[in-house]
Protein backbone atom coordinates (compact mmCIF):
# COMPACT_ATOMS: atom_id res chain seq x y z
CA UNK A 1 -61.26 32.41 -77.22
CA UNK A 2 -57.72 32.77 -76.48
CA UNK A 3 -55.72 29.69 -75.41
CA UNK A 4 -52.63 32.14 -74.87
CA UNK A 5 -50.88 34.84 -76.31
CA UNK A 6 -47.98 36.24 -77.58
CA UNK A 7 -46.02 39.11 -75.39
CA UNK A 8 -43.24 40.85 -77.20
CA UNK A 9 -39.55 41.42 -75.64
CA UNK A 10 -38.47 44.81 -75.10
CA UNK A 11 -34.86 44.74 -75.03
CA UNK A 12 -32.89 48.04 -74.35
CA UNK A 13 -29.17 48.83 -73.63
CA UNK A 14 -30.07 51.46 -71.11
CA UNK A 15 -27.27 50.40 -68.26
CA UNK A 16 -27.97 53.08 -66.14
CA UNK A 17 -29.80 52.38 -62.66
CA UNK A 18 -32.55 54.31 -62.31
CA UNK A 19 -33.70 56.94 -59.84
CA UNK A 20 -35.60 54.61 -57.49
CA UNK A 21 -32.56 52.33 -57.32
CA UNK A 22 -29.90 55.11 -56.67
CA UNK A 23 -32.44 56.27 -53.65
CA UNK A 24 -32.24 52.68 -52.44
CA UNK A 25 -28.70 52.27 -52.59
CA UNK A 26 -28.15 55.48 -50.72
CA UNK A 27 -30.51 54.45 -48.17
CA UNK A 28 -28.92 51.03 -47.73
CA UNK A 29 -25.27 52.59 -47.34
CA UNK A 30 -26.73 55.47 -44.88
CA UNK A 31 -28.47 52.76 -42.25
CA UNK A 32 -25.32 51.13 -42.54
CA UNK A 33 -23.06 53.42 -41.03
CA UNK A 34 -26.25 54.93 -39.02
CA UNK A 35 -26.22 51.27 -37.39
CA UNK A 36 -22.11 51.62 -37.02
CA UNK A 37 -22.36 54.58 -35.38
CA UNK A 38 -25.24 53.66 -33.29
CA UNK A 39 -23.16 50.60 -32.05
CA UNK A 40 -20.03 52.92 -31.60
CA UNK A 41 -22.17 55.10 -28.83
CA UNK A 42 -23.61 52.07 -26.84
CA UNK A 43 -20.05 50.84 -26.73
CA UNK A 44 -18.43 54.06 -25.86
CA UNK A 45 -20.85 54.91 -22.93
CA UNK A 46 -20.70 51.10 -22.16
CA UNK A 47 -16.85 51.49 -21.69
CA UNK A 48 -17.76 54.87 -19.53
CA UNK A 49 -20.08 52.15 -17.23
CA UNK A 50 -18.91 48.97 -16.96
CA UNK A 51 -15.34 49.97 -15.44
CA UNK A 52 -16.68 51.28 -12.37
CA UNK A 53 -19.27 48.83 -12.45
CA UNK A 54 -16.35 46.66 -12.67
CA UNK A 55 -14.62 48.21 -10.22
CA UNK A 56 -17.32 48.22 -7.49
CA UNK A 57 -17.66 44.20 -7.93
CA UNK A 58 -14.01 43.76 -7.54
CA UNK A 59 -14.91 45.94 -4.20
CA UNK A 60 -17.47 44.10 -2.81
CA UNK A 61 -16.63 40.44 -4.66
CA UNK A 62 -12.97 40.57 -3.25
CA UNK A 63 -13.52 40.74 0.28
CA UNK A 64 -16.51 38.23 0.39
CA UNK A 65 -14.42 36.12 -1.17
CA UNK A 66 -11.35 36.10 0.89
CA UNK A 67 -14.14 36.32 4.19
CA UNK A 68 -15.45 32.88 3.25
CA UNK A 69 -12.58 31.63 2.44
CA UNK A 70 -11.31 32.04 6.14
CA UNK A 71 -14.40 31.11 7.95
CA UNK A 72 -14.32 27.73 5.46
CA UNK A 73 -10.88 27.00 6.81
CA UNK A 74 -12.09 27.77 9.71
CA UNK A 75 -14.94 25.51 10.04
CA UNK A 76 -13.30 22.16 7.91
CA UNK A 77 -10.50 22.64 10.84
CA UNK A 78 -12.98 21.92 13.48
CA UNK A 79 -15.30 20.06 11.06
CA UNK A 80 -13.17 17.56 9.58
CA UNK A 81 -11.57 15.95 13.11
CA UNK A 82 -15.27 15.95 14.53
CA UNK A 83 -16.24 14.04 11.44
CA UNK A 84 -13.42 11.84 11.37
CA UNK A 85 -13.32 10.82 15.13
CA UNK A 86 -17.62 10.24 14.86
CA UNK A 87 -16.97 8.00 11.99
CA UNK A 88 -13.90 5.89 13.75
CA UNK A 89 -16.06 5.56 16.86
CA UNK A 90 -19.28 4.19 15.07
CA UNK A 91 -16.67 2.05 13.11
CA UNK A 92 -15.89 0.74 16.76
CA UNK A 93 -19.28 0.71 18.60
CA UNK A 94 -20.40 -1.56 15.34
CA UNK A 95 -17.71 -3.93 15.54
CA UNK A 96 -17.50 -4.20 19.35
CA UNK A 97 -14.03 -3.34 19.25
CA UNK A 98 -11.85 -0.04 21.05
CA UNK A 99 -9.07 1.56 20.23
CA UNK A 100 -7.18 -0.58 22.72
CA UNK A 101 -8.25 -3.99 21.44
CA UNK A 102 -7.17 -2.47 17.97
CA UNK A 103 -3.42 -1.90 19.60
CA UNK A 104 -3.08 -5.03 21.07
CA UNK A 105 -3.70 -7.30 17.80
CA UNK A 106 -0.92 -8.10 15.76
């Protein structure tokens, strides 16, 4: 029986890679600029897209905007005097009070 055994140690100056290494390399450094390129397209065409993309959301944002905007100044001018006088007359039907008794304290 062996318990274990001895392996000898080839060492060799040989500093050169060898073929299957080279291949690798090459391969490495290829998908590399593969995957630069690749990225280049998507964001060339993306910059042939977006901007009228862009441009029709400007279109149809900018006028929906400003739209709302007027009919919400619009409504808080007729809202906000409605809503104000409702809330000073409950304020008065709760208290028993009027506008007039209100005048006539000091």
């Amino acid at each position: 029986m062996f318990f274990g055994s001895v392996v000898g140690m080839i060492i060799t100056n040989d500093t050169r890679p060898s073929s299957v290494e080279v291949t690798a390399e090459v391969f490495e450094a290829t998908s590399a600029g593969l995957r630069v390129a690749e990225l280049g397209l998507v964001v060339f065409f993306g910059l042939l897209v977006c901007p009228p993309l862009l441009i029709l959301a400007v279109v149809v944002t900018a006028p929906l905007i400003a739209i709302s905007a007027v009919v919400l100044a619009i409504v808080a001018a007729i809202a906000v005097p409605t809503a104000l006088f409702r809330r000073v007359r409950a304020h008065h039907r709760a208290h028993g009070s009027t506008l007039f008794l209100h005048r006539l304290r000091p």
